[in-house]
Protein backbone atom coordinates (compact mmCIF):
# COMPACT_ATOMS: atom_id res chain seq x y z
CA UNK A 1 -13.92 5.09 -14.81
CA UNK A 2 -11.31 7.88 -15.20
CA UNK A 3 -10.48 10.28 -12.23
CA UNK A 4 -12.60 13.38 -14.24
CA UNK A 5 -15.99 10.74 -14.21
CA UNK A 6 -15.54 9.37 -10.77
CA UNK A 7 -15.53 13.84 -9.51
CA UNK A 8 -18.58 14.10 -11.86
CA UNK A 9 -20.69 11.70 -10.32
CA UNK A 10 -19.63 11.90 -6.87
CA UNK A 11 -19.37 15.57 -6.95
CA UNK A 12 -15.70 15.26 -5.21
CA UNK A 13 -12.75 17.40 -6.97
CA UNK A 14 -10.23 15.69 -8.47
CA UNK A 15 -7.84 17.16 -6.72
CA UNK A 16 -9.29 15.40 -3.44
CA UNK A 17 -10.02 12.30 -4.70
CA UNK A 18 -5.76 12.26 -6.12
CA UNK A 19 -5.02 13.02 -2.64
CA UNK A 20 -7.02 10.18 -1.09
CA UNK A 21 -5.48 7.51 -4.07
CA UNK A 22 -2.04 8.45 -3.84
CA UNK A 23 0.19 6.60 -1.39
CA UNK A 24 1.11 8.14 1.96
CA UNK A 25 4.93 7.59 0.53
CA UNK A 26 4.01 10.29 -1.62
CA UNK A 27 1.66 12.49 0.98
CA UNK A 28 -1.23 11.38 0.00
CA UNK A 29 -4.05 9.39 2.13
CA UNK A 30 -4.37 6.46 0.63
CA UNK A 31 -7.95 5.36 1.10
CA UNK A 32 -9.04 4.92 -1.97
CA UNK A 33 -7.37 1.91 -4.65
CA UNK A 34 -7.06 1.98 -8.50
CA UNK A 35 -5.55 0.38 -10.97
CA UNK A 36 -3.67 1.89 -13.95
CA UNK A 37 -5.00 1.62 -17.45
CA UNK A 38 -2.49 -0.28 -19.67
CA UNK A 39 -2.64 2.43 -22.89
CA UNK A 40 -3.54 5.28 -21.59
CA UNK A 41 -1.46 5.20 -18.14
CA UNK A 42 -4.70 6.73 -16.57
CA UNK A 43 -5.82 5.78 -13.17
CA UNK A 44 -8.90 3.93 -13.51
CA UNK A 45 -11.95 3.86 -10.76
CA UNK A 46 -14.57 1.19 -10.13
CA UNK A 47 -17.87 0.74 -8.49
CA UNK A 48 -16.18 -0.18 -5.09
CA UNK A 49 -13.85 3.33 -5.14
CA UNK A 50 -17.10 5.22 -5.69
CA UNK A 51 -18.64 3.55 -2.91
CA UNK A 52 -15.41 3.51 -1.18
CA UNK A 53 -15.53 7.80 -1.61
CA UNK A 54 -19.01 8.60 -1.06
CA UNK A 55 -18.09 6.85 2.57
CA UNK A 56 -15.22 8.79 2.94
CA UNK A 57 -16.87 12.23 2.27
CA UNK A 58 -19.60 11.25 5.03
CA UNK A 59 -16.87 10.16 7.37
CA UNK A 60 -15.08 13.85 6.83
CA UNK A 61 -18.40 15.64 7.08
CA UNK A 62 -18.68 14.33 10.63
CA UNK A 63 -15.49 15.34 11.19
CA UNK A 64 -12.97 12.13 11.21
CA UNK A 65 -9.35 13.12 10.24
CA UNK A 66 -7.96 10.70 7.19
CA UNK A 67 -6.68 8.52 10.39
CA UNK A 68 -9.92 7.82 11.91
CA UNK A 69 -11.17 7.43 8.50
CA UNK A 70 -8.88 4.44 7.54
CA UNK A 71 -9.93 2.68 10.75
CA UNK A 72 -13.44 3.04 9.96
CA UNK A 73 -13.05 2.14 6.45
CA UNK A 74 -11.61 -1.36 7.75
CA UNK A 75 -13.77 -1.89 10.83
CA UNK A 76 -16.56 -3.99 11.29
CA UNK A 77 -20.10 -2.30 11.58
CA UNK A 78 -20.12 -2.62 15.54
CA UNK A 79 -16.91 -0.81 15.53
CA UNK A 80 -18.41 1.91 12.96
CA UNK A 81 -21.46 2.45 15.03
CA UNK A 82 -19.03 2.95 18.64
CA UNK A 83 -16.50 5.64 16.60
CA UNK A 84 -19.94 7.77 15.38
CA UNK A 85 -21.19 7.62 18.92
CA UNK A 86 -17.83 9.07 20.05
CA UNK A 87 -17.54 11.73 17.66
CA UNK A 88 -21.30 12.80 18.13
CA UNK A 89 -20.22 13.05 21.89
CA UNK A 90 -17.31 14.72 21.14
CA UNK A 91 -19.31 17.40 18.86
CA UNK A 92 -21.77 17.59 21.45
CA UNK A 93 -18.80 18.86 23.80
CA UNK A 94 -17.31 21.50 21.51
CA UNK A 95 -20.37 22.96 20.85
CA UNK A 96 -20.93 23.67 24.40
CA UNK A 97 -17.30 25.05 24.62
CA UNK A 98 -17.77 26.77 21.46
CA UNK A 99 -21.37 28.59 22.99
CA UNK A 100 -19.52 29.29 26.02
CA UNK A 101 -16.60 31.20 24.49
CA UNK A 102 -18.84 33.13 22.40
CA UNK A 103 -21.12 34.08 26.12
CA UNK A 104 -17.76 35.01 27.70
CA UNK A 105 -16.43 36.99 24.46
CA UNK A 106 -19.73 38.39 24.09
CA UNK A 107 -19.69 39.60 27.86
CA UNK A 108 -16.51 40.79 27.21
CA UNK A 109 -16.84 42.81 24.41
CA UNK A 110 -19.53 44.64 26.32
CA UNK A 111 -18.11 45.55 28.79
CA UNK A 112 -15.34 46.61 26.62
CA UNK A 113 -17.71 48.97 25.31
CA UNK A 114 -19.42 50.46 28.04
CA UNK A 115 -16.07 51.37 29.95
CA UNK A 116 -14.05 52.38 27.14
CA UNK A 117 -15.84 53.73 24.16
CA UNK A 118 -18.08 55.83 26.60
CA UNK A 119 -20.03 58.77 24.96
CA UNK A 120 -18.10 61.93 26.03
């Protein structure tokens, strides 16, 4: 399948999914393979690359860089299951430094208020 059907029915731009075939020589990610259509010159996409990208769009929802992402996309399933453990742990923790900068900005911005935008 051509680059356009592979976006179609994974719902990925093209523009991402050229970024994840082409080789990091040429800053791109290089998760994804193809091969090259004799004729037409066109990159061409099989069943395992749409497999291959529907993982790698759930990997970068969860928040793996490309790096992580080419580990998991080579480890075995034991492997997979530890680095999703981490990185739900690792959510886990910037949410709770996320709520707690928002408490102490919040405070803040109170008492920003009260003392200097006081009703004269």
């Amino acid at each position: 399948m051509t680059i356009g059907e592979l976006s179609r029915r994974t719902g990925v731009s093209q523009m991402t999914i050229d970024y994840y075939s082409r080789p990091r020589s040429r800053k791109g990610a290089e998760l994804l393979r193809c091969g090259t259509d004799p004729k037409s010159r066109y990159r061409e996409y099989d069943d395992e690359s749409e497999e291959r990208l529907g993982k790698i769009r759930d990997y970068r929802k969860m928040g793996f860089s490309i790096e992580e992402i080419r580990v998991l996309l080579e480890s075995p399933k034991e492997h997979i299951r530890e680095m999703v453990e981490r990185q739900i742990e690792r959510l886990k923790d910037e949410k709770i430094r996320s709520q707690k900068r928002y408490e102490d900005m919040a405070s803040f911005a109170a008492n920003y208020l009260k003392e200097n935008l006081k009703e004269e």
